[in-house]
Protein backbone atom coordinates (compact mmCIF):
# COMPACT_ATOMS: atom_id res chain seq x y z
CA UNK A 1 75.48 83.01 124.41
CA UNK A 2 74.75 85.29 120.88
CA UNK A 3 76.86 88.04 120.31
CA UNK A 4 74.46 90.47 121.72
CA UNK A 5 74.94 89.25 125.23
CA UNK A 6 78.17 89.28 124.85
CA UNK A 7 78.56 92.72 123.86
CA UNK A 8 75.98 93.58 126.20
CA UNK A 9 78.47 92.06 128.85
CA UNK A 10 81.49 93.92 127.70
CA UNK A 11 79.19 97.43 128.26
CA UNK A 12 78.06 96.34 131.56
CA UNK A 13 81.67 95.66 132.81
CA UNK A 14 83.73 98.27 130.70
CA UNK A 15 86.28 95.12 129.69
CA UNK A 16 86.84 93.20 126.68
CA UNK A 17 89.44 90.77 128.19
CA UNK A 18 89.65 86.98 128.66
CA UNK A 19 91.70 85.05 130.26
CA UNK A 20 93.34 81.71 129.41
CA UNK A 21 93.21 79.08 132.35
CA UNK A 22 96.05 77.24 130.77
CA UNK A 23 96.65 75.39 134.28
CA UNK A 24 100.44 73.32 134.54
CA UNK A 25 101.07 71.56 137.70
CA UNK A 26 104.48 72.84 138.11
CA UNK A 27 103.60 76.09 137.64
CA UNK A 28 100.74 76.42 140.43
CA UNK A 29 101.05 76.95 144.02
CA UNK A 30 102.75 74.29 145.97
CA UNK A 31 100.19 73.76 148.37
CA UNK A 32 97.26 73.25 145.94
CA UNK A 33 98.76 70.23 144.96
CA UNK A 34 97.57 68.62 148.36
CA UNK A 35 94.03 69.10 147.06
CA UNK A 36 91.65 66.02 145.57
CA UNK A 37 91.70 68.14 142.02
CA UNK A 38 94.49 70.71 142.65
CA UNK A 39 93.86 71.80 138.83
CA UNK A 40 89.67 72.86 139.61
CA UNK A 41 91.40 74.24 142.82
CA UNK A 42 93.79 76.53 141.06
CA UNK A 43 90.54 77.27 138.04
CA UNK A 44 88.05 77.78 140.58
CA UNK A 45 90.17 80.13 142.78
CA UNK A 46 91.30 82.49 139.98
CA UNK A 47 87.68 82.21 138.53
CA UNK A 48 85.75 83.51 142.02
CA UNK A 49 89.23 86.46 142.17
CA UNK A 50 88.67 87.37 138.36
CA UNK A 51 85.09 87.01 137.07
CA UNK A 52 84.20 90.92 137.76
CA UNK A 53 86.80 91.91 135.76
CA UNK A 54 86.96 89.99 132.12
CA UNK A 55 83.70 88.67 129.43
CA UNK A 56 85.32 85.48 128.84
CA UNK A 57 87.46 82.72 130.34
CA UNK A 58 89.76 80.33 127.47
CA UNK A 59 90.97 76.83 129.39
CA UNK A 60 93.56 75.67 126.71
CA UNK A 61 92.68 71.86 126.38
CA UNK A 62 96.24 70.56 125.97
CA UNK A 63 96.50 71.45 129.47
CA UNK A 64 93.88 69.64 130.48
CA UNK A 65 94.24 66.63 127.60
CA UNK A 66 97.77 66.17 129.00
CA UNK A 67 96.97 65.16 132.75
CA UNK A 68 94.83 62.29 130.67
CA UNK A 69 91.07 61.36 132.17
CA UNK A 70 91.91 63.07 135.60
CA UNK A 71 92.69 66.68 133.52
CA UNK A 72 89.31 66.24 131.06
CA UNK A 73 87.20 65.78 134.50
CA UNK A 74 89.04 69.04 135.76
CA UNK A 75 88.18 70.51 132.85
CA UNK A 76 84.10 69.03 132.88
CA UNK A 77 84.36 70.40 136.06
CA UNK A 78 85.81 74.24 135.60
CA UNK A 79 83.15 74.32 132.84
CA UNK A 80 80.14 73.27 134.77
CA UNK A 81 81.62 76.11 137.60
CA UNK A 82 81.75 78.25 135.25
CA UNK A 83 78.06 77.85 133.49
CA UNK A 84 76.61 77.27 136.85
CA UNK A 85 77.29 80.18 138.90
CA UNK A 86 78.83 82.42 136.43
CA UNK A 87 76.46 82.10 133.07
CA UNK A 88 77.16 85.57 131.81
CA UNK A 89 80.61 84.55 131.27
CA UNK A 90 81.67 84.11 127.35
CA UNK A 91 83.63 80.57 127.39
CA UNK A 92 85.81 79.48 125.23
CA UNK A 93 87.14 75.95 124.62
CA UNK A 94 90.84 76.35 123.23
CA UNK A 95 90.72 73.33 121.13
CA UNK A 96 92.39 74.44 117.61
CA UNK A 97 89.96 70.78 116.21
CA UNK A 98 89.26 70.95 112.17
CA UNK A 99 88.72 67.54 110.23
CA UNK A 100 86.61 65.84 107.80
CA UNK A 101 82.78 66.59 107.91
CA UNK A 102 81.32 63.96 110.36
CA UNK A 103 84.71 64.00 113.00
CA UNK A 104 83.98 67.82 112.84
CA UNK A 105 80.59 66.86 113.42
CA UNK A 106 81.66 64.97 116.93
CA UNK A 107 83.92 67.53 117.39
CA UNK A 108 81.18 70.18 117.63
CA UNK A 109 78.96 67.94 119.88
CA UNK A 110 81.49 67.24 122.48
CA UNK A 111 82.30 70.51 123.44
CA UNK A 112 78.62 72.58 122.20
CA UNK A 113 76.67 69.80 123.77
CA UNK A 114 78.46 67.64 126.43
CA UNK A 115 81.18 70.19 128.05
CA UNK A 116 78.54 73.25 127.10
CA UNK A 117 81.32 75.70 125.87
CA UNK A 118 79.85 78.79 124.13
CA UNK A 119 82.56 78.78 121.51
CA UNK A 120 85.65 76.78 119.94
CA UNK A 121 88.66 77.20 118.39
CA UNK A 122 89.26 75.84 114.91
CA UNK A 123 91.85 75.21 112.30
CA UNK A 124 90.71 75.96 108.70
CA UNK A 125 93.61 74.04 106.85
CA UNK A 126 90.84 71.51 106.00
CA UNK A 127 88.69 74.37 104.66
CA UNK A 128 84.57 74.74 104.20
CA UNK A 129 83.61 71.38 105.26
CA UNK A 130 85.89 70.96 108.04
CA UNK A 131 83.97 74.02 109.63
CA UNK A 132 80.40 74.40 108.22
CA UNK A 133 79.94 71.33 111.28
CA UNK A 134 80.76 73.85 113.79
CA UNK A 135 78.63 76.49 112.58
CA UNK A 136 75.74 75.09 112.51
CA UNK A 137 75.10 75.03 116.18
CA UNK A 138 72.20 77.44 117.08
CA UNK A 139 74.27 80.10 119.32
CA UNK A 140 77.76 78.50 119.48
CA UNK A 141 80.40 80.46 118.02
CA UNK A 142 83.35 78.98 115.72
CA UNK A 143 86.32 80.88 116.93
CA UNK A 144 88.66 80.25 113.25
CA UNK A 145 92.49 80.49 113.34
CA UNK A 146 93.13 83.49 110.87
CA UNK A 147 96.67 85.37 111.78
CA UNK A 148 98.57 83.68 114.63
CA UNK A 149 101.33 85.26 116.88
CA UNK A 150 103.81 82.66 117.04
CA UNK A 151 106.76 83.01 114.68
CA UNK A 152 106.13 79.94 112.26
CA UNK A 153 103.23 82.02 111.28
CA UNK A 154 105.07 83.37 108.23
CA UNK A 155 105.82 79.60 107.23
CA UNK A 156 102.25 79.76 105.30
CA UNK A 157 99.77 82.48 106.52
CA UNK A 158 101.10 85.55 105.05
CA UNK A 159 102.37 83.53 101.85
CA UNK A 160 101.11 85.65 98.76
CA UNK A 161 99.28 83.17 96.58
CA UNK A 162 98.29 84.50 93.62
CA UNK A 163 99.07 88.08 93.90
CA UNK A 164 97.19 87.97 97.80
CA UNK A 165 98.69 86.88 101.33
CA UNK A 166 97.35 83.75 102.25
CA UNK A 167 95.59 84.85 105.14
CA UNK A 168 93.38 87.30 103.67
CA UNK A 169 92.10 84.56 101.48
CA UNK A 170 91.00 82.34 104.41
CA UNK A 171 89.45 85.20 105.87
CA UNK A 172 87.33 85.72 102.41
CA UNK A 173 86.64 82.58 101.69
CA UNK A 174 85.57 81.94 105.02
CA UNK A 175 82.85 84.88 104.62
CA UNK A 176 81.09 82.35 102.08
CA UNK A 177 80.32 79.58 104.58
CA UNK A 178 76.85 78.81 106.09
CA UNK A 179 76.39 80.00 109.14
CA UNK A 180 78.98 82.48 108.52
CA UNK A 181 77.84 85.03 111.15
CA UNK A 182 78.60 82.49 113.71
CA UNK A 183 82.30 83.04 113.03
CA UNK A 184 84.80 84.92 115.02
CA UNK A 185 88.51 84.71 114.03
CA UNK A 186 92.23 84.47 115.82
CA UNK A 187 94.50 87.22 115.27
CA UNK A 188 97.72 87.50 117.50
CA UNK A 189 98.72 90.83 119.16
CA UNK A 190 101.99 90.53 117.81
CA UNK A 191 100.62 91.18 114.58
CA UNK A 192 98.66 94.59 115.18
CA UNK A 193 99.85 96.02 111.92
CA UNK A 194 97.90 93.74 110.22
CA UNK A 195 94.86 94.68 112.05
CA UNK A 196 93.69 97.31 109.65
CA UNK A 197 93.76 95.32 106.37
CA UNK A 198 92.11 92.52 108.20
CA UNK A 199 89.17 94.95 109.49
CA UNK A 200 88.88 95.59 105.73
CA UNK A 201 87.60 92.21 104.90
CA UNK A 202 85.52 91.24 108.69
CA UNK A 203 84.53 95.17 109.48
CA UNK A 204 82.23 93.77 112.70
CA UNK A 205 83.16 89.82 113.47
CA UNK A 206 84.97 89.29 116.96
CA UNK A 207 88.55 88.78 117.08
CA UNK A 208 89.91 86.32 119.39
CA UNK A 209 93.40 88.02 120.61
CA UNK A 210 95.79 86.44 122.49
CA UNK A 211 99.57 88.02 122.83
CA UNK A 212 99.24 90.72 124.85
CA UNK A 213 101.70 90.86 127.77
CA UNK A 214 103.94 87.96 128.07
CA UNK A 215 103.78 87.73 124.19
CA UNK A 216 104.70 91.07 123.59
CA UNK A 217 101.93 92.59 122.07
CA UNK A 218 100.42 96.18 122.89
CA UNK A 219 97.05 96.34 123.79
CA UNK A 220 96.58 100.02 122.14
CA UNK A 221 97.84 99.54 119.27
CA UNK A 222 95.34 96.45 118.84
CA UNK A 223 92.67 98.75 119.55
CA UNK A 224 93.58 101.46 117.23
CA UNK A 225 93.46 99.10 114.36
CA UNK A 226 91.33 96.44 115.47
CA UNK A 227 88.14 97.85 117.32
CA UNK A 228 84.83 98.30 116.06
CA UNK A 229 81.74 100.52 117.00
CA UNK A 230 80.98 97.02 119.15
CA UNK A 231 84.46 96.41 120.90
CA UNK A 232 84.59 93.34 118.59
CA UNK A 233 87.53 92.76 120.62
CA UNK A 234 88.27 89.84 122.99
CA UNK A 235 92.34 90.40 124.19
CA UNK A 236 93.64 87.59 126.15
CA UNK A 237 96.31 87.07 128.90
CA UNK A 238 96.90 83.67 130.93
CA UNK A 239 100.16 83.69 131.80
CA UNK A 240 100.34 87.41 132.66
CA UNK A 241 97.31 86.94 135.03
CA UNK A 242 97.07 82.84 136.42
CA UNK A 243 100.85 82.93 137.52
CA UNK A 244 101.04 86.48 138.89
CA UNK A 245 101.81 84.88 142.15
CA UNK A 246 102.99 81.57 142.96
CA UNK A 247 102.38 81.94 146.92
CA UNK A 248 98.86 81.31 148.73
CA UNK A 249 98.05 85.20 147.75
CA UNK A 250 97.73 83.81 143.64
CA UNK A 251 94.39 84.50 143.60
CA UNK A 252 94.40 88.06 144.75
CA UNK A 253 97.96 88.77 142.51
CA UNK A 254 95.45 87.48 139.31
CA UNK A 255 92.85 89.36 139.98
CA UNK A 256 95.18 92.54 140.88
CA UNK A 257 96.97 92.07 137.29
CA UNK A 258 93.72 91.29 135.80
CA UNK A 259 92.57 95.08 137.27
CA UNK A 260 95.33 96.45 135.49
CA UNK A 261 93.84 95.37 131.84
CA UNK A 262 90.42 95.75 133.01
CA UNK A 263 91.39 99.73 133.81
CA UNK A 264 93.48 99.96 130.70
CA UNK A 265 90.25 98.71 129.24
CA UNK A 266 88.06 101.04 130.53
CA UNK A 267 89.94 103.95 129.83
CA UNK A 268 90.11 103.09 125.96
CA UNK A 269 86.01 102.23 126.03
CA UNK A 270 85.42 105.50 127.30
């Protein structure tokens, strides 16, 4: 998907959200468990309840990872759901990868090529060559870890290093990659004040934003900082929305919690 569909997408459906389908067993309705693949049961469900309302769905694959080769097929199998009978979706494979050149490389192929995600997440610790791999897939988009929203964020990212937070420097360096216009960056809700210093250095790239709701991060003051003339805004919620309900109504609670962004969303867009 290029970033014109996308935005075309977030137009068409007045919403800019995503939502993480970061699926644990003891978490989901009892009586999904009695299903061949209670995990595609749970995915699928909230995905047919939901798709009207959000641009992009985010399965977390440590969720998936950790059920070992039963959880990767659940996840194969979400994505071909997804890709199959909802295309216009925006999907994103919540993968945090980042190595040397030619593992980045395999990286890349396994979840552009085989699993057929439109994007990835990815560390830049390893810097330019660890991610150049990534970006050089023909309408994939490298989804790069710039401010997080957990708390050992301050153990490096907003560091000053020679007179400038660590951060921003990733962000600027980053802007000198090839392929650099396939990049769209991770900045936690948490962290809204940071939004405006960061729209300083990427005025138009997409930014990834998960911590709104159970995180504790405020969806309008991320868009007073953080939006652009094109939304360039994805906010995510799993928790909030997936585990709304843990009865045989779970579906319905998602999607009615999910209506709650999508309207908060609205209302800012117009």
């Amino acid at each position: 998907m290029t970033t014109k569909q996308l935005i075309e997408q977030i137009q068409k459906k007045k919403t800019f959200l995503c939502i993480g389908l970061d699926v644990d067993l003891n978490k989901i309705p009892q009586h999904l468990l009695k299903e061949e693949d209670p995990i595609f049961a749970f995915n699928k469900a909230i995905i047919d309840a939901t798709h009207h309302l959000c641009v992009a769905y985010k399965p977390n694959t440590a969720f998936y990872e950790a059920y070992g080769i039963k959880g990767w097929k659940s996840l194969e199998k979400t994505i071909k759901y997804l890709n199959e009978k909802y295309p216009e979706i925006f999907t994103i494979a919540d993968a945090k990868r980042g190595d040397i050149g030619n593992t980045s490389t395999m990286y890349a192929k396994a979840f552009f090529e085989d699993l057929a995600f439109d994007s990835v997440t990815v560390a830049p610790y390893m810097g330019k060559d660890s991610v150049e791999p990534f970006l050089a897939f023909k309408d994939k988009h490298t989804i790069m870890l710039a401010l997080t929203s957990n708390a050992g964020a301050f153990d490096f990212q907003t560091k000053t290093v020679d007179g400038k937070e660590l951060y921003k420097q990733v962000l600027e360096t980053s802007k000198t990659w090839t392929n650099a216009e396939n990049l769209m960056y991770v900045v936690g809700a948490t962290k809204a004040e940071y939004f405006a210093d960061i729209r300083k250095i990427i005025p138009n790239s997409f930014l990834l934003v998960p911590g709104v709701g159970a995180q504790g991060g405020n969806l309008q003051d991320v868009c007073k900082y953080g939006m652009t003339d094109n939304v360039g805004l994805l906010i995510n919620s799993s928790r909030g929305i997936i585990y709304a309900s843990k009865n045989e109504d779970f579906a319905e609670a998602a999607a009615k919690s999910a209506k709650i962004l999508q309207q908060d969303m609205k209302a800012i867009l117009e």
